[in-house]
N, C-alpha and C. Protein backbone atom coordinates (compact mmCIF):
# COMPACT_ATOMS: atom_id res chain seq x y z
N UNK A 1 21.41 -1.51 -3.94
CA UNK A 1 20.19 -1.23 -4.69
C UNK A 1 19.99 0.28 -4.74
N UNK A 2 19.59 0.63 -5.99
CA UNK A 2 19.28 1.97 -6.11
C UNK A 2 18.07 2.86 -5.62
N UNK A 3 18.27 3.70 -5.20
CA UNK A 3 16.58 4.93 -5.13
C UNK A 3 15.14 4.24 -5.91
N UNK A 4 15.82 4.07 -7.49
CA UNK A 4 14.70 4.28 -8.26
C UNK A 4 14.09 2.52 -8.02
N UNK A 5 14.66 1.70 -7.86
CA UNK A 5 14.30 0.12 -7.75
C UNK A 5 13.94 0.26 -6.66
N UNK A 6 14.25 0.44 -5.20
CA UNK A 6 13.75 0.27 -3.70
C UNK A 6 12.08 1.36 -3.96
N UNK A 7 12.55 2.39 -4.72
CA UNK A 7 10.43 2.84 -4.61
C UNK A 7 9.98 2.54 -5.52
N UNK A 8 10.69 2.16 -6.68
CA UNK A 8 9.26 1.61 -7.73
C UNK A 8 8.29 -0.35 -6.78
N UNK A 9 9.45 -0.98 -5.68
CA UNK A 9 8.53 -1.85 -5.38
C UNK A 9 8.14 -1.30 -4.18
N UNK A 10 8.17 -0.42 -3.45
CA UNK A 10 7.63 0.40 -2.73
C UNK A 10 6.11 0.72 -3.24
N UNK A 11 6.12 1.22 -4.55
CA UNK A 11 5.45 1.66 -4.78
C UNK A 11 4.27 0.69 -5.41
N UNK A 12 4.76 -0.43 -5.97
CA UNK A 12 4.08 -1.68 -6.03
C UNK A 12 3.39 -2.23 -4.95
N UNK A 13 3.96 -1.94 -3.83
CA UNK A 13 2.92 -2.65 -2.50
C UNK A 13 1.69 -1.80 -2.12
N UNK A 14 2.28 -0.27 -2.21
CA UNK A 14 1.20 0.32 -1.87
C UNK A 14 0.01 0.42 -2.85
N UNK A 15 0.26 -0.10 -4.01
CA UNK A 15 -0.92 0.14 -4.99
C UNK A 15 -1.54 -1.22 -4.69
N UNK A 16 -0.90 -2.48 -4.31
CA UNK A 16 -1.66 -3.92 -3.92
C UNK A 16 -2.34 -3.70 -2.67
N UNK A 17 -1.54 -2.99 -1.79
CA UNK A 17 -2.77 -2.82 -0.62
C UNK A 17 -3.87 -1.80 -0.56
N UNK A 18 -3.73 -0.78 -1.88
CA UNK A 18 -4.85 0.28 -2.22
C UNK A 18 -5.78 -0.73 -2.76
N UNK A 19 -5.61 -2.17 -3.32
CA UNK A 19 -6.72 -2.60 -4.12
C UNK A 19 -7.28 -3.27 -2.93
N UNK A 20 -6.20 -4.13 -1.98
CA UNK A 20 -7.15 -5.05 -1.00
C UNK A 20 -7.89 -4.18 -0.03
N UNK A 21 -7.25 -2.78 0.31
CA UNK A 21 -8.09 -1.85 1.10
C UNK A 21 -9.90 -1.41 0.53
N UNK A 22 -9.64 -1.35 -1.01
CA UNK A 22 -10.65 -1.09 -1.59
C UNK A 22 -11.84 -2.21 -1.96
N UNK A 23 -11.27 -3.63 -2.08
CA UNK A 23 -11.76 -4.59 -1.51
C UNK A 23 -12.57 -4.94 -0.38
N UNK A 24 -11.80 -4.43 0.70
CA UNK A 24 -12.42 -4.27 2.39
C UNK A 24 -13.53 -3.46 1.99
N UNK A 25 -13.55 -2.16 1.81
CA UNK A 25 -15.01 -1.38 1.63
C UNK A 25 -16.06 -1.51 0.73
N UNK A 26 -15.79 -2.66 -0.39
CA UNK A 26 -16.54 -3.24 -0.95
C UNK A 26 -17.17 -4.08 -0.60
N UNK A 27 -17.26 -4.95 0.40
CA UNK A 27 -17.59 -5.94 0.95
C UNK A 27 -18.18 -5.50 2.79
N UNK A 28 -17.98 -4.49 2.62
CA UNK A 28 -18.63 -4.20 4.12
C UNK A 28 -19.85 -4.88 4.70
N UNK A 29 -20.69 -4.74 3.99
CA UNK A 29 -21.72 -5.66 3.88
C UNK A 29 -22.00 -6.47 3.87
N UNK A 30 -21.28 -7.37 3.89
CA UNK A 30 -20.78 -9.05 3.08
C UNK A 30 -21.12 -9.87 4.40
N UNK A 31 -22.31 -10.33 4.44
CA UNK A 31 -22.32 -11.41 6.02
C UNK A 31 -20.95 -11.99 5.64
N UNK A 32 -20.17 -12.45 6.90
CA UNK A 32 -19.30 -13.36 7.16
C UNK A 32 -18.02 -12.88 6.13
N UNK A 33 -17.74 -11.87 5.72
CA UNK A 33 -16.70 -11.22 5.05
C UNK A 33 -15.77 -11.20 6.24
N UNK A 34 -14.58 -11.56 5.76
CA UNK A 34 -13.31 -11.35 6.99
C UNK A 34 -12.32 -9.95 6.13
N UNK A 35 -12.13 -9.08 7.01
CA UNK A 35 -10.85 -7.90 7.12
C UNK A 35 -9.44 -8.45 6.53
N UNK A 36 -8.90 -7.98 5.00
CA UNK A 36 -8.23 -8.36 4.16
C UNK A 36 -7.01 -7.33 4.98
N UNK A 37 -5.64 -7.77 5.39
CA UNK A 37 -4.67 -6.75 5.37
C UNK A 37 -3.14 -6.99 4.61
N UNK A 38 -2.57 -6.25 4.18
CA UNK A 38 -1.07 -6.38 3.78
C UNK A 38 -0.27 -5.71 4.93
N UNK A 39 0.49 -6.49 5.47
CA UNK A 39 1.77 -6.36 6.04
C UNK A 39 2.81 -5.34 5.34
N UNK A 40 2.71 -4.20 5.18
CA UNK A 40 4.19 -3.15 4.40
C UNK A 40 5.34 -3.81 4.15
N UNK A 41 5.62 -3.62 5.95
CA UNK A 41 7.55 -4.13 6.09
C UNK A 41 7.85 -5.49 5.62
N UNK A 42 6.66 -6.44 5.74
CA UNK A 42 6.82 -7.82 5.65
C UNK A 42 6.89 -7.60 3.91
N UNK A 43 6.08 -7.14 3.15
CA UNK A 43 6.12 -7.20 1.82
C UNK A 43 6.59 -6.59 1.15
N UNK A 44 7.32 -5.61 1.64
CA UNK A 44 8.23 -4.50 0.81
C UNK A 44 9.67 -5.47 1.10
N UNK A 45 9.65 -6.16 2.21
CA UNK A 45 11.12 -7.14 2.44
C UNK A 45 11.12 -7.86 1.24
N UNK A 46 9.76 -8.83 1.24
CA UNK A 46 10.19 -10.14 0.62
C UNK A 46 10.08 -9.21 -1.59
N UNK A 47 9.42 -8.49 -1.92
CA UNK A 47 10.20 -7.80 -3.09
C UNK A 47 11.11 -7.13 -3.05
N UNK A 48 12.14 -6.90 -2.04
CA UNK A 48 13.44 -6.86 -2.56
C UNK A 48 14.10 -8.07 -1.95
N UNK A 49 13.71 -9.12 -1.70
CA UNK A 49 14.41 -10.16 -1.99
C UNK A 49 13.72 -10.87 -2.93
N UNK A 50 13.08 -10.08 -3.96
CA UNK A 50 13.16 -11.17 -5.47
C UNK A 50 11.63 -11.69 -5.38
N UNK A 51 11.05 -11.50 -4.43
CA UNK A 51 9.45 -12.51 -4.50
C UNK A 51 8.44 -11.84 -4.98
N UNK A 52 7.55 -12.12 -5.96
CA UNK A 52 6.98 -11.36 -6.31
C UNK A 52 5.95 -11.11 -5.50
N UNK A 53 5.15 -12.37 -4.84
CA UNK A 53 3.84 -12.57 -4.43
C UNK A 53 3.70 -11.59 -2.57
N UNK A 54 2.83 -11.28 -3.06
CA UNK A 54 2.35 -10.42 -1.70
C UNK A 54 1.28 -11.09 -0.56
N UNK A 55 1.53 -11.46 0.01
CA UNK A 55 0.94 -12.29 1.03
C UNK A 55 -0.21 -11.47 2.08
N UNK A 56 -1.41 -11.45 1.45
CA UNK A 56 -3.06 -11.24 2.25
C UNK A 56 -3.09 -11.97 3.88
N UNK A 57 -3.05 -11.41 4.80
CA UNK A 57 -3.52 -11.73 6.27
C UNK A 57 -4.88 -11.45 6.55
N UNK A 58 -5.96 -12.22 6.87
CA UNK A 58 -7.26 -12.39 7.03
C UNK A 58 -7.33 -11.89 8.33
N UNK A 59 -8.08 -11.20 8.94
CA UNK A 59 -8.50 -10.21 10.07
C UNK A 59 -9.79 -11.51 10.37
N UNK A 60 -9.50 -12.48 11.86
CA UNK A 60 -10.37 -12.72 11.67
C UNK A 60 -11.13 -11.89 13.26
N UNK A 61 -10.68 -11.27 13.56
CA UNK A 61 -11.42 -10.32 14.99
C UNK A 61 -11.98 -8.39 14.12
N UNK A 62 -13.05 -8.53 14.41
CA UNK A 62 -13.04 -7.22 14.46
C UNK A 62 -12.49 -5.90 15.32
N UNK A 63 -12.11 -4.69 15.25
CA UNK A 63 -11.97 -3.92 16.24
C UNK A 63 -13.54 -3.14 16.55
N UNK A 64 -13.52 -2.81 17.67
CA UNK A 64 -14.64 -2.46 18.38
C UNK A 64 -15.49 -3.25 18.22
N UNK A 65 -16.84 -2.96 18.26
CA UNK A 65 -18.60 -3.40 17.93
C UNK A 65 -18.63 -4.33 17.09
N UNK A 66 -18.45 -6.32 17.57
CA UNK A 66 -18.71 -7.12 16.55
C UNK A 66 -19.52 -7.04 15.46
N UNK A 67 -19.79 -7.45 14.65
CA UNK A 67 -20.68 -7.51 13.50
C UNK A 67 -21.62 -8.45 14.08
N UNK A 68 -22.80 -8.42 13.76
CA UNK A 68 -23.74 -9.65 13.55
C UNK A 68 -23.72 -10.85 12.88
N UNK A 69 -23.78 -10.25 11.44
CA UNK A 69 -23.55 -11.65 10.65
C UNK A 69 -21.62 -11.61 10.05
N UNK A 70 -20.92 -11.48 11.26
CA UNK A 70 -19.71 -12.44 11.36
C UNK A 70 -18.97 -11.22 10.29
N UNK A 71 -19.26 -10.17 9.70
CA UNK A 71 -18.27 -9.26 8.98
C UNK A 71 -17.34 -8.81 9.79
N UNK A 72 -16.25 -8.85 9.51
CA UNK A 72 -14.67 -8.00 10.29
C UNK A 72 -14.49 -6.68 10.14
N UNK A 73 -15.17 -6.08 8.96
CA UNK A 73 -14.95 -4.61 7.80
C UNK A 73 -15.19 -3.83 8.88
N UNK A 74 -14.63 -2.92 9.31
CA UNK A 74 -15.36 -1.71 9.86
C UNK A 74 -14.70 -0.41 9.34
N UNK A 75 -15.62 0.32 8.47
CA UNK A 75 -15.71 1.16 7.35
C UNK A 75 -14.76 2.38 7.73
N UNK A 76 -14.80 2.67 8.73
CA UNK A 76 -14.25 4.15 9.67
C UNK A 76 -12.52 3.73 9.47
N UNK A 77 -12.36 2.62 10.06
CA UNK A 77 -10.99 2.11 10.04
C UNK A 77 -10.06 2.27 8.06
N UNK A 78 -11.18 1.23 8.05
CA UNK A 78 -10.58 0.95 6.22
C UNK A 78 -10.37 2.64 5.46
N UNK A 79 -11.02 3.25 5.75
CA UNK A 79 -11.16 4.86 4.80
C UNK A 79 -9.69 5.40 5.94
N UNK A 80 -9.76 5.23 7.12
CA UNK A 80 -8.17 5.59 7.44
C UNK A 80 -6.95 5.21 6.73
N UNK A 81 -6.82 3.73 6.44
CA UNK A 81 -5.69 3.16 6.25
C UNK A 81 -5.78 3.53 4.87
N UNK A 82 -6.99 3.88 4.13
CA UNK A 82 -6.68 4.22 2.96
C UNK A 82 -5.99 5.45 2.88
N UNK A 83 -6.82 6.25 3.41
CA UNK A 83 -6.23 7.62 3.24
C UNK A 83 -4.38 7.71 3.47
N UNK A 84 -3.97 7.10 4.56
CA UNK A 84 -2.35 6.59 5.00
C UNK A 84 -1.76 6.27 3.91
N UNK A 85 -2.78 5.06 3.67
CA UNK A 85 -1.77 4.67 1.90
C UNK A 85 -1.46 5.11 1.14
N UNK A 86 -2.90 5.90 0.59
CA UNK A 86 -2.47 7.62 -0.46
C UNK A 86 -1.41 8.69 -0.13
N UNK A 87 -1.65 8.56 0.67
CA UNK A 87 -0.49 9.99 1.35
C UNK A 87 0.68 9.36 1.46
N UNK A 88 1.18 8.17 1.96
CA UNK A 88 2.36 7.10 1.52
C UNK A 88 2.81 7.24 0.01
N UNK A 89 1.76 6.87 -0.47
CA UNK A 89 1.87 6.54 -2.15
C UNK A 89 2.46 7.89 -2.71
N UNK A 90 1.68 8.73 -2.37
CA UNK A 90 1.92 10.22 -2.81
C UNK A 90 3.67 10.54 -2.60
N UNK A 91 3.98 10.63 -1.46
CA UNK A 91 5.02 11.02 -0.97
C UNK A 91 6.41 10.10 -1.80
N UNK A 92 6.08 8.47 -1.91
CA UNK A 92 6.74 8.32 -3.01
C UNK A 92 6.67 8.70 -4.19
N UNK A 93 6.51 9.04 -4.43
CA UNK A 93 6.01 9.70 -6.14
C UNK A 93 6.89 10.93 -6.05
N UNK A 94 6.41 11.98 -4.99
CA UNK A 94 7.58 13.18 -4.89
C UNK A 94 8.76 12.52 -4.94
N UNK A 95 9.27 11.67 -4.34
CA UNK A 95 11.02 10.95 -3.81
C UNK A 95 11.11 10.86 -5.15
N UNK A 96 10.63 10.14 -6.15
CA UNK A 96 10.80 9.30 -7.61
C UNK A 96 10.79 11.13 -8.63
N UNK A 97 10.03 12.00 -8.02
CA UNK A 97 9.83 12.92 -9.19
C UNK A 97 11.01 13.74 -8.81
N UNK A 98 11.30 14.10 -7.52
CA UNK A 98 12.82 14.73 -6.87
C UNK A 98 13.91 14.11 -7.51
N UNK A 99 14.19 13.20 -7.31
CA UNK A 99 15.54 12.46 -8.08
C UNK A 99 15.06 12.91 -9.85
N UNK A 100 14.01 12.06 -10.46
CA UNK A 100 14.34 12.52 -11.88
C UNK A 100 14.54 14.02 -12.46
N UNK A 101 14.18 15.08 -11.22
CA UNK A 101 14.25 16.50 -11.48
C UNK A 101 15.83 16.93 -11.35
N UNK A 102 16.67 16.00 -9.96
CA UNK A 102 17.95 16.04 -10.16
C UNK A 102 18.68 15.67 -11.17
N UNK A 103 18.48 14.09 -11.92
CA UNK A 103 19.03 13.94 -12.79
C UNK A 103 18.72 14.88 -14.62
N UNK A 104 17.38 15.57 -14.48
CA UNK A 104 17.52 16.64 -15.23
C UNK A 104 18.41 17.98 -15.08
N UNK A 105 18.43 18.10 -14.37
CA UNK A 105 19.43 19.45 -13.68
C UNK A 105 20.48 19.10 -13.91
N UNK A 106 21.04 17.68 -13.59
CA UNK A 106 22.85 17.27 -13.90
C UNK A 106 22.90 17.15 -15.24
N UNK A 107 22.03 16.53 -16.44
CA UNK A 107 22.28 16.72 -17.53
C UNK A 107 21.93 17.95 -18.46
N UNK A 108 21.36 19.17 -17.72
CA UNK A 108 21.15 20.35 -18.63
C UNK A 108 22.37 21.12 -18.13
N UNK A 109 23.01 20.62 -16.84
CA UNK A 109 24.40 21.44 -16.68
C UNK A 109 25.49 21.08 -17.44
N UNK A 110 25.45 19.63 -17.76
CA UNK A 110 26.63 19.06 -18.68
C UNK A 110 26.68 20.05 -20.08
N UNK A 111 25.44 20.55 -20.45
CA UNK A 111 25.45 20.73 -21.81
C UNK A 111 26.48 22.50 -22.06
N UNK A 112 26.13 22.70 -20.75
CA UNK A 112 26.45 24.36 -20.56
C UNK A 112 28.42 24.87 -21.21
């Protein structure tokens, strides 16, 4: 498998777990809302073996200070993993913009 196929679904997971992350902080509030997570390694595996579907794990414990009315969200956490994801996301994007800058460079040398 090539560079450009292993991060474009790379890059597919991290934009599905930017939505369920953004999900989580939407719902902070949410009596009885449970903590939405994506697994990376587990879901970056099963799209390159061909699957499309990305599989949601329900948080049903909070970390630290239970909630009252039964929410999992805790806001401090979720704005971390976001921020991780972006800076993930980001960094693929350089890998994907590095290679197409190489393959510009090999074809403006051919022309020489």
């Amino acid at each position: 498998m090539d560079v450009l196929s292993f991060v474009e679904k790379a890059l597919n997971v991290r934009a599905f777990n930017h939505k369920v992350l953004a999900g989580n902080i939407a719902h902070v509030e949410t009596p009885n809302y449970k903590e939405k997570e994506v697994d990376f390694k587990q879901a970056l595996e099963r799209q390159m073996a061909g699957l499309k579907n990305i599989e949601i794990q329900e948080k049903t414990e909070s970390d630290g200070v239970g909630s009252v009315d039964g929410n999992t969200v805790n806001m401090e956490t979720q704005m971390v993993k976001m921020n991780e994801n972006s800076m993930m996301y980001n960094a693929l994007i350089q890998i994907i913009s590095k290679k197409f800058s190489m393959m510009r460079y090999m074809i403006s040398e051919g022309r020489r």
